[in-house]
Protein backbone atom coordinates (compact mmCIF):
# COMPACT_ATOMS: atom_id res chain seq x y z
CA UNK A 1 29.60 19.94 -88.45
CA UNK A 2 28.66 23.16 -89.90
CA UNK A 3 31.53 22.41 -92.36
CA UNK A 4 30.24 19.72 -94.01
CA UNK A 5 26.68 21.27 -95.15
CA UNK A 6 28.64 24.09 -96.39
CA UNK A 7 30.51 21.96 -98.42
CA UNK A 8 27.35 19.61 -99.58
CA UNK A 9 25.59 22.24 -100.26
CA UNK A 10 28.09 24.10 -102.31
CA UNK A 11 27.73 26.88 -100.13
CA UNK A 12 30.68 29.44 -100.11
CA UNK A 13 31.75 31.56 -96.86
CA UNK A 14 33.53 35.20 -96.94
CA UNK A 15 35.73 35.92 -94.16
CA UNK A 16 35.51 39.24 -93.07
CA UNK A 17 38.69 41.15 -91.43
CA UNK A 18 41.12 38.30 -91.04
CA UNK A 19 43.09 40.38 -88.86
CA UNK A 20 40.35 40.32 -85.86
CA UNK A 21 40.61 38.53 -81.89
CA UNK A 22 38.40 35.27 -81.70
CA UNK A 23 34.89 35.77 -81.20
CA UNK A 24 34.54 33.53 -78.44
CA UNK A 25 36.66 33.29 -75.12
CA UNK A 26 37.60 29.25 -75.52
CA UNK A 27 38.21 29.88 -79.47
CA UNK A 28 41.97 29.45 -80.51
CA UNK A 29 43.93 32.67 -80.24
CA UNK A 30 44.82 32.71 -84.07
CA UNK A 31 41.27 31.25 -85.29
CA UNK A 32 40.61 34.47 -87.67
CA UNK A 33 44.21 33.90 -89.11
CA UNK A 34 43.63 29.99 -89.94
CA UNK A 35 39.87 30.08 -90.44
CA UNK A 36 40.30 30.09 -93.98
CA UNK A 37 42.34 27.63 -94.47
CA UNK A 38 40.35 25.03 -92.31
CA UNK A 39 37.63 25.29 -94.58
CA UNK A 40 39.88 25.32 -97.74
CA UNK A 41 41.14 22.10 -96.87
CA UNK A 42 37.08 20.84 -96.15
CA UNK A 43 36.60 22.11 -99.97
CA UNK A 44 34.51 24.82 -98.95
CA UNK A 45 34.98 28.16 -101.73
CA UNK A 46 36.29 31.19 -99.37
CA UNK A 47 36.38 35.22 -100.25
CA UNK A 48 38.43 37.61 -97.84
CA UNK A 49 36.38 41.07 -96.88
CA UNK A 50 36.67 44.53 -95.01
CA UNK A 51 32.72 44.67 -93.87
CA UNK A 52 32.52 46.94 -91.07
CA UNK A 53 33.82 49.97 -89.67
CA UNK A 54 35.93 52.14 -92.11
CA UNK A 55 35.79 49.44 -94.82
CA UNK A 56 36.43 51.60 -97.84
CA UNK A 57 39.56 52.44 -96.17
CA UNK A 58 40.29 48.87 -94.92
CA UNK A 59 39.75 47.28 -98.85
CA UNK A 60 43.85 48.25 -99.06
CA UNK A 61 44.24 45.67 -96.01
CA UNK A 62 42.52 43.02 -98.72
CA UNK A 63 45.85 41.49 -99.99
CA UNK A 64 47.91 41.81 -96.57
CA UNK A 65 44.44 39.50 -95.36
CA UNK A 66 45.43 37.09 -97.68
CA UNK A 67 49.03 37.47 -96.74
CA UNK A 68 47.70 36.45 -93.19
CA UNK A 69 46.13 33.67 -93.68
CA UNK A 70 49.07 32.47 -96.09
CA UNK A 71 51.39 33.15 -93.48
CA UNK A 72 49.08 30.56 -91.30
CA UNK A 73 49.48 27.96 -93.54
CA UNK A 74 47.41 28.30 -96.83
CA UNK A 75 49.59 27.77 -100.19
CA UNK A 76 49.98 31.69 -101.11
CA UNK A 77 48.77 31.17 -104.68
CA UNK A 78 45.43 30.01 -102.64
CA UNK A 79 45.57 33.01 -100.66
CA UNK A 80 46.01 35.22 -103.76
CA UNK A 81 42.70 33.50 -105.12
CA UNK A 82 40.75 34.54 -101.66
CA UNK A 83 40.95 38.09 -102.80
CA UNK A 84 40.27 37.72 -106.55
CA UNK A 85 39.12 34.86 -108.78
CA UNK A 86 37.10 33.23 -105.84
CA UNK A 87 35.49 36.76 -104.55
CA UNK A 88 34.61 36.84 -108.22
CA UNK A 89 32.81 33.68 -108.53
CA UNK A 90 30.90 33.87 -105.63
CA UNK A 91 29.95 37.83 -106.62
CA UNK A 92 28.96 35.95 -110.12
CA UNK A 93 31.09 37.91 -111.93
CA UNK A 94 34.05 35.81 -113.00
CA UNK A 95 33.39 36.18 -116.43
CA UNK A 96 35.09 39.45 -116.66
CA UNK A 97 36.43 39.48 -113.34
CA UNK A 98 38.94 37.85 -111.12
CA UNK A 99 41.68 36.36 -112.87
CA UNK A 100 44.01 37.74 -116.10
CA UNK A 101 42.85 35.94 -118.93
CA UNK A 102 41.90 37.05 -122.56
CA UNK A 103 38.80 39.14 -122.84
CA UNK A 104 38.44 39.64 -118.77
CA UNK A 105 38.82 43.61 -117.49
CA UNK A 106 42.43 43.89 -117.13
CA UNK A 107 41.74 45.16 -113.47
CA UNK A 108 44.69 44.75 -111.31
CA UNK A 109 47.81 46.56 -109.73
CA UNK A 110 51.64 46.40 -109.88
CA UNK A 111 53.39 46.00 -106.78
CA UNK A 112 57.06 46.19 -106.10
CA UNK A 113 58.01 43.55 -104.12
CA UNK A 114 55.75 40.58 -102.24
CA UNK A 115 51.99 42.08 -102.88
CA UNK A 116 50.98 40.18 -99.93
CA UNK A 117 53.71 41.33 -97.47
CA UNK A 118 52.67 44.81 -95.94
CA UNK A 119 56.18 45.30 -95.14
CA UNK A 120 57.57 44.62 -99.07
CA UNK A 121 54.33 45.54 -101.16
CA UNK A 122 54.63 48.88 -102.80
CA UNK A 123 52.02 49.76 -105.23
CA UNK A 124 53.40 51.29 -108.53
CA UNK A 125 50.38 51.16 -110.69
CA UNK A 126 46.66 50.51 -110.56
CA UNK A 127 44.52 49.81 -113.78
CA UNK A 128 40.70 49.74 -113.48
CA UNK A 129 38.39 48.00 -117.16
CA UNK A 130 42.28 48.43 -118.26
CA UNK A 131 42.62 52.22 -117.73
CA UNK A 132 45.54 53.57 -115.19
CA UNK A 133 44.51 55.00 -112.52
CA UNK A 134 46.32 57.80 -110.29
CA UNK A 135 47.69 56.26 -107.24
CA UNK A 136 48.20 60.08 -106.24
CA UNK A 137 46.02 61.44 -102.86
CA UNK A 138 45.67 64.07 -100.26
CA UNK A 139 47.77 61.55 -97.91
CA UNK A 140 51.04 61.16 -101.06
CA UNK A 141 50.89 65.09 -101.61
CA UNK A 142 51.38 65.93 -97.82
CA UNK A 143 54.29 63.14 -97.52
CA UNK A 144 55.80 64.47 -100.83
CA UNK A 145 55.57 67.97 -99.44
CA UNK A 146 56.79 67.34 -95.83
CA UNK A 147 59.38 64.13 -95.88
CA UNK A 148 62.20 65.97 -97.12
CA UNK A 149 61.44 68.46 -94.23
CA UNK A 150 61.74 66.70 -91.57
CA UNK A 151 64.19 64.17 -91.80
CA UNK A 152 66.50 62.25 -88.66
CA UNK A 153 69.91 63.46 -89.07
């Protein structure tokens, strides 16, 4: 099984866009949403990823992916690592990446509520090598300007 020479050879696999149909017509109908667990639980080192179409604008999907696959049975702490400390080891940059430890880049954001749960997570803050970054864009100014306007009453 292709599986086990991953695993043997210490070979790590990134999952790209989690929320995807089967490739294949007899393939399970939620294969993309437990794919990553399957080989978590063969002890095979998996990374979640937005290759493709639109990715820069797909990255933001990143922790709803792992949300996804925690939802189809990975522990979520697991799921959390898919997006950070094991993306950083298998980029090769988990010394100063990946995880919040002493001397890493504090790199991370601040969500209210569940960070994997698109219907919960609201991003508050965003710090990048430990500087704050403006969460502020085009898309926030026109919602800002217009949501008061038009309102249900």
């Amino acid at each position: 099984m292709v599986a086990d020479v991953l695993k043997t050879n210490n070979i790590p696999v990134v999952l790209n866009r989690v929320h995807s149909t089967p490739n294949k017509d007899d393939d399970d109908y939620d294969l993309p949403y437990k794919s990553a667990k399957l080989l978590v639980e063969k002890g095979i080192k998996v990374a979640l990823q937005a290759n493709g179409q639109m990715e820069r604008m797909n990255t933001r999907n990143l922790p709803f992916y792992a949300g996804t696959v925690a939802a189809h049975g990975l522990d979520k702490e697991v799921a959390l690592q898919l997006i950070t400390l094991n993306a950083a080891e298998i980029l090769g940059i988990d010394d100063a990446y990946g995880s919040l430890e002493n001397g890493k880049s504090a790199t991370l954001f601040i969500s209210e509520g569940d960070a994997l749960d698109m219907r919960t997570n609201k991003l508050t803050h965003a710090f990048i090598d430990g500087r704050m970054i403006s969460l502020e864009t085009h898309q926030t100014e026109l919602w800002k300007r217009y949501s008061g306007k038009y309102t249900n009453e």
